[in-house]
C-alpha atoms as a PDB file:
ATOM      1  CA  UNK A   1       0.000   0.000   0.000  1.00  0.00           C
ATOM      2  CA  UNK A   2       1.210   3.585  -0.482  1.00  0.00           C
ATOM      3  CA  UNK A   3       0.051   6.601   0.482  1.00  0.00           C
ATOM      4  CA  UNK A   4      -0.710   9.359  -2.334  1.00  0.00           C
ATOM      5  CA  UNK A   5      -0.284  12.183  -0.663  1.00  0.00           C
ATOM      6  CA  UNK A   6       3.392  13.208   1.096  1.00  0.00           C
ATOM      7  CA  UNK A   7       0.835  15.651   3.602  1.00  0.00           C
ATOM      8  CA  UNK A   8       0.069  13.744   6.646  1.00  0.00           C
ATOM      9  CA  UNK A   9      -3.426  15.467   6.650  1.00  0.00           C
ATOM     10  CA  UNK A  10      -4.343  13.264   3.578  1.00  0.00           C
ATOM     11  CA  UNK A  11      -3.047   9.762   5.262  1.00  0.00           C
ATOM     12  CA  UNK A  12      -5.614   7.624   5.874  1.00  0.00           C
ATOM     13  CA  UNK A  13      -6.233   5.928   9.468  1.00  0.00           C
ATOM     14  CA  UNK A  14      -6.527   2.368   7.773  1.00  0.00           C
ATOM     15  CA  UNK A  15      -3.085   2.906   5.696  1.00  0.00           C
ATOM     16  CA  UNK A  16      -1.383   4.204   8.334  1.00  0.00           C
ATOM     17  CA  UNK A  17      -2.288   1.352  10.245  1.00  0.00           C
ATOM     18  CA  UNK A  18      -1.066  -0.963   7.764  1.00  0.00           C
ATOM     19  CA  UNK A  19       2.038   0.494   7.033  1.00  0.00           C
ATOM     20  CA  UNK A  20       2.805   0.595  11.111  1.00  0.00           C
ATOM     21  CA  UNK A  21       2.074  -3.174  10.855  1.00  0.00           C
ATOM     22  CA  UNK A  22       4.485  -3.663   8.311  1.00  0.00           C
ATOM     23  CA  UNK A  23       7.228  -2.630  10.032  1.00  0.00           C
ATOM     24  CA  UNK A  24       5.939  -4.330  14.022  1.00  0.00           C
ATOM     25  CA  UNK A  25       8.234  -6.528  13.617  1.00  0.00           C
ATOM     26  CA  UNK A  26      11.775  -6.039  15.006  1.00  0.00           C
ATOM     27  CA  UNK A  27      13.257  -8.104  12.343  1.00  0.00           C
ATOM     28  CA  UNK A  28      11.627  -6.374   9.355  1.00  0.00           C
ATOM     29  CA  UNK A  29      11.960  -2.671  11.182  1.00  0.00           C
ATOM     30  CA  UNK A  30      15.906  -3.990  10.823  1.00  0.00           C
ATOM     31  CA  UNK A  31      15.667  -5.254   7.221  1.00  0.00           C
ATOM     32  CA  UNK A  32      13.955  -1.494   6.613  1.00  0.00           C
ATOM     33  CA  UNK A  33      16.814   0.372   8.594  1.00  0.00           C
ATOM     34  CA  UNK A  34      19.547  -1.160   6.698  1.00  0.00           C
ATOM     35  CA  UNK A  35      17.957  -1.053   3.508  1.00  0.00           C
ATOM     36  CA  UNK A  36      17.560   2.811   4.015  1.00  0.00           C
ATOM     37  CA  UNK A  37      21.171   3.203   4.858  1.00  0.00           C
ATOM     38  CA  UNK A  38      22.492   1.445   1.672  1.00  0.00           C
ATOM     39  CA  UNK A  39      20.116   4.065  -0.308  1.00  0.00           C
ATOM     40  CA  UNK A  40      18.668   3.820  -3.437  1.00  0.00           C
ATOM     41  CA  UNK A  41      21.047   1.496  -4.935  1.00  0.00           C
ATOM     42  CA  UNK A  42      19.875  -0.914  -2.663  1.00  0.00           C
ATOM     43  CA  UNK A  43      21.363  -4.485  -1.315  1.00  0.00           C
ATOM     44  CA  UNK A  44      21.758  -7.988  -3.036  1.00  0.00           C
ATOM     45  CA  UNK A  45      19.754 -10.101  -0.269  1.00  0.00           C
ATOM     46  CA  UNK A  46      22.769 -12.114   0.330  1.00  0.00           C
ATOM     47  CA  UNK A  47      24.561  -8.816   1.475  1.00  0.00           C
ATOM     48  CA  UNK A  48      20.989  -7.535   3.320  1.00  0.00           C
ATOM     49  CA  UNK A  49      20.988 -10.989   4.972  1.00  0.00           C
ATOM     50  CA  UNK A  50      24.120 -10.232   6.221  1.00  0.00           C
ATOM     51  CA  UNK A  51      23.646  -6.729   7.867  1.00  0.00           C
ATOM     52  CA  UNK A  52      20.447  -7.535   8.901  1.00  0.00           C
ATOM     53  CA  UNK A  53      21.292 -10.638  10.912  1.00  0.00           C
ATOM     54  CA  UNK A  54      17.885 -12.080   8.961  1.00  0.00           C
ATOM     55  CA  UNK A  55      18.236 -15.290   6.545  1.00  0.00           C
ATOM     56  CA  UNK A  56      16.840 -17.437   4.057  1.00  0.00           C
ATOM     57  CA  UNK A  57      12.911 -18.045   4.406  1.00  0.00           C
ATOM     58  CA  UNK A  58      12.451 -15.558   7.108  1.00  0.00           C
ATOM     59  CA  UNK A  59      14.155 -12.721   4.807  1.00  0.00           C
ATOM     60  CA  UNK A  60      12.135 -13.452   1.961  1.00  0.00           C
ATOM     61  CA  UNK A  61       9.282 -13.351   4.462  1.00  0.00           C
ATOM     62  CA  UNK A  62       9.597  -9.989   5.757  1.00  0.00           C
ATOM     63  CA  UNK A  63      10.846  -8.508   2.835  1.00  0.00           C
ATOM     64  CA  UNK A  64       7.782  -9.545   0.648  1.00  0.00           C
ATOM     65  CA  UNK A  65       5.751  -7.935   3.349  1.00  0.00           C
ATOM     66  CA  UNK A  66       7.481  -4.682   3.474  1.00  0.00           C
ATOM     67  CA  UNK A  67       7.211  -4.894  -0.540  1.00  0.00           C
ATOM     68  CA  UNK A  68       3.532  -5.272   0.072  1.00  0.00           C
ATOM     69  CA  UNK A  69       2.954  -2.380   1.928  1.00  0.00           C
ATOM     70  CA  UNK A  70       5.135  -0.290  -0.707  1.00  0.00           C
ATOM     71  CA  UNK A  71       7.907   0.275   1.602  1.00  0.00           C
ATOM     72  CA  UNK A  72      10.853  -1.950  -0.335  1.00  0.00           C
ATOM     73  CA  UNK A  73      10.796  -2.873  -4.419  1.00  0.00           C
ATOM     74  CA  UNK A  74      12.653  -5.650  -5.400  1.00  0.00           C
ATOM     75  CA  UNK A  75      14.309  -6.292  -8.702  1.00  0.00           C
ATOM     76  CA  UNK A  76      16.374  -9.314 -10.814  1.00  0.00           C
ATOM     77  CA  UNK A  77      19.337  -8.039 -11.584  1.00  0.00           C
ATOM     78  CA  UNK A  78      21.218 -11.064 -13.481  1.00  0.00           C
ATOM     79  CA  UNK A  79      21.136 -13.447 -10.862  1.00  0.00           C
ATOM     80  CA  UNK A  80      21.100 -11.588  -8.065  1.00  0.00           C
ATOM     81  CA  UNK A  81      17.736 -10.129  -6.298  1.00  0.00           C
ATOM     82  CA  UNK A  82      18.531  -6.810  -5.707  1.00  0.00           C
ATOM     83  CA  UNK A  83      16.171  -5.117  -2.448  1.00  0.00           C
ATOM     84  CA  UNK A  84      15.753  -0.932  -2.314  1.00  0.00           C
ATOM     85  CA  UNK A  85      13.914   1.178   0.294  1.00  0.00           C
ATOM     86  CA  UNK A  86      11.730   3.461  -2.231  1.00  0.00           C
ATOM     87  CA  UNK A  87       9.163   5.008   0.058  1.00  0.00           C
ATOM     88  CA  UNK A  88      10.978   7.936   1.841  1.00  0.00           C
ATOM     89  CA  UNK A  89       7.891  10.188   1.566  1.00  0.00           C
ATOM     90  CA  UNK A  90       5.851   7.424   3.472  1.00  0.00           C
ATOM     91  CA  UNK A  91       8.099   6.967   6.179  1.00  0.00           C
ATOM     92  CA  UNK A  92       8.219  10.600   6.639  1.00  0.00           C
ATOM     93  CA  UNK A  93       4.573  10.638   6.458  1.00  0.00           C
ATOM     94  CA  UNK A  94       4.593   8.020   9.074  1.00  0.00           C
ATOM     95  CA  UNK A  95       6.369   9.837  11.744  1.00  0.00           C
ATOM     96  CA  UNK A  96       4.223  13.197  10.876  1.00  0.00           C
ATOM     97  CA  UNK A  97       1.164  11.369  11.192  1.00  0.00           C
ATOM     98  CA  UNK A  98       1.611  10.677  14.887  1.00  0.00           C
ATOM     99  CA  UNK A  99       3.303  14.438  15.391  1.00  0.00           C
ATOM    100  CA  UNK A 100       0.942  16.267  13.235  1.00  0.00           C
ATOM    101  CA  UNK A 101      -1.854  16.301  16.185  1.00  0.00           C
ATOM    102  CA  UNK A 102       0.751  16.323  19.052  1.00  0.00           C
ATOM    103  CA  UNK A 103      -0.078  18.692  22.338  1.00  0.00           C
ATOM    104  CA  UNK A 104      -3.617  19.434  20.067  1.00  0.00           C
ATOM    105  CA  UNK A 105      -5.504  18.457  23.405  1.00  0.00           C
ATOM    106  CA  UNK A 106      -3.230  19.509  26.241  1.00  0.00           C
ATOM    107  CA  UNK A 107      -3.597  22.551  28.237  1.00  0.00           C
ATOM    108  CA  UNK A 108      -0.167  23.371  27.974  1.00  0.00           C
ATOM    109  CA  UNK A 109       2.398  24.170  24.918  1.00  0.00           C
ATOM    110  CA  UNK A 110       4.696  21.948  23.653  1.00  0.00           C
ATOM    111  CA  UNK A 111       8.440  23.404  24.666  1.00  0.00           C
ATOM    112  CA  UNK A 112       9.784  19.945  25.808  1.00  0.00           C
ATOM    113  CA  UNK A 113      10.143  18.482  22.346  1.00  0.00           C
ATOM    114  CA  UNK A 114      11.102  19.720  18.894  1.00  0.00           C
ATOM    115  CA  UNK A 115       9.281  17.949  15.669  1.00  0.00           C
ATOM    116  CA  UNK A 116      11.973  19.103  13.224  1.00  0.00           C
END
């Protein structure tokens, strides 16, 4: 799933809440993380095994599932499956969507925390 719109006041509630899912897992929240820091060249998933600490089956697992939720593409490349973060707009979205609203319903302003 992707979300069409990089403005967190167009992110649905239901894709949001898919998208969060995708990445409740500590192992594919990993697979993410060190798919975003190889950048858009992306990882063979022998080398994204490797920095990930995931393998075999359960790789393919959570991978497919972050592909799913639009999050990771994969691509042949020869004979190698190469795996690239490609939704950088949704996982900013993400982390506006839970900021956007912060301190709406306190009493007090928000001057303990910065949301860049």
């Amino acid at each position: 799933m992707k979300i069409e719109s990089p403005h967190t006041d167009d992110l649905d509630l239901a894709i949001a809440a898919s998208s969060f899912a995708a990445l409740g897992s500590e192992q594919r929240l990993g697979v993410l993380r060190v798919l975003v820091r190889a950048g858009p060249d992306g990882l063979n998933i022998g080398t994204l095994g490797e920095r990930s600490g995931v393998t075999g089956s359960t790789l393919t697992h959570h991978v497919k599932i972050l592909a799913q939720a639009g999050l990771v593409k994969q691509a042949r490349q020869g004979r190698s499956i190469i795996c690239a973060a490609v939704a950088y707009d949704q996982i900013k979205s993400l982390s506006n969507f839970l900021l956007t609203a912060c301190c709406a319903d306190s009493t007090t302003a928000c001057k303990d925390h910065d949301h860049g």
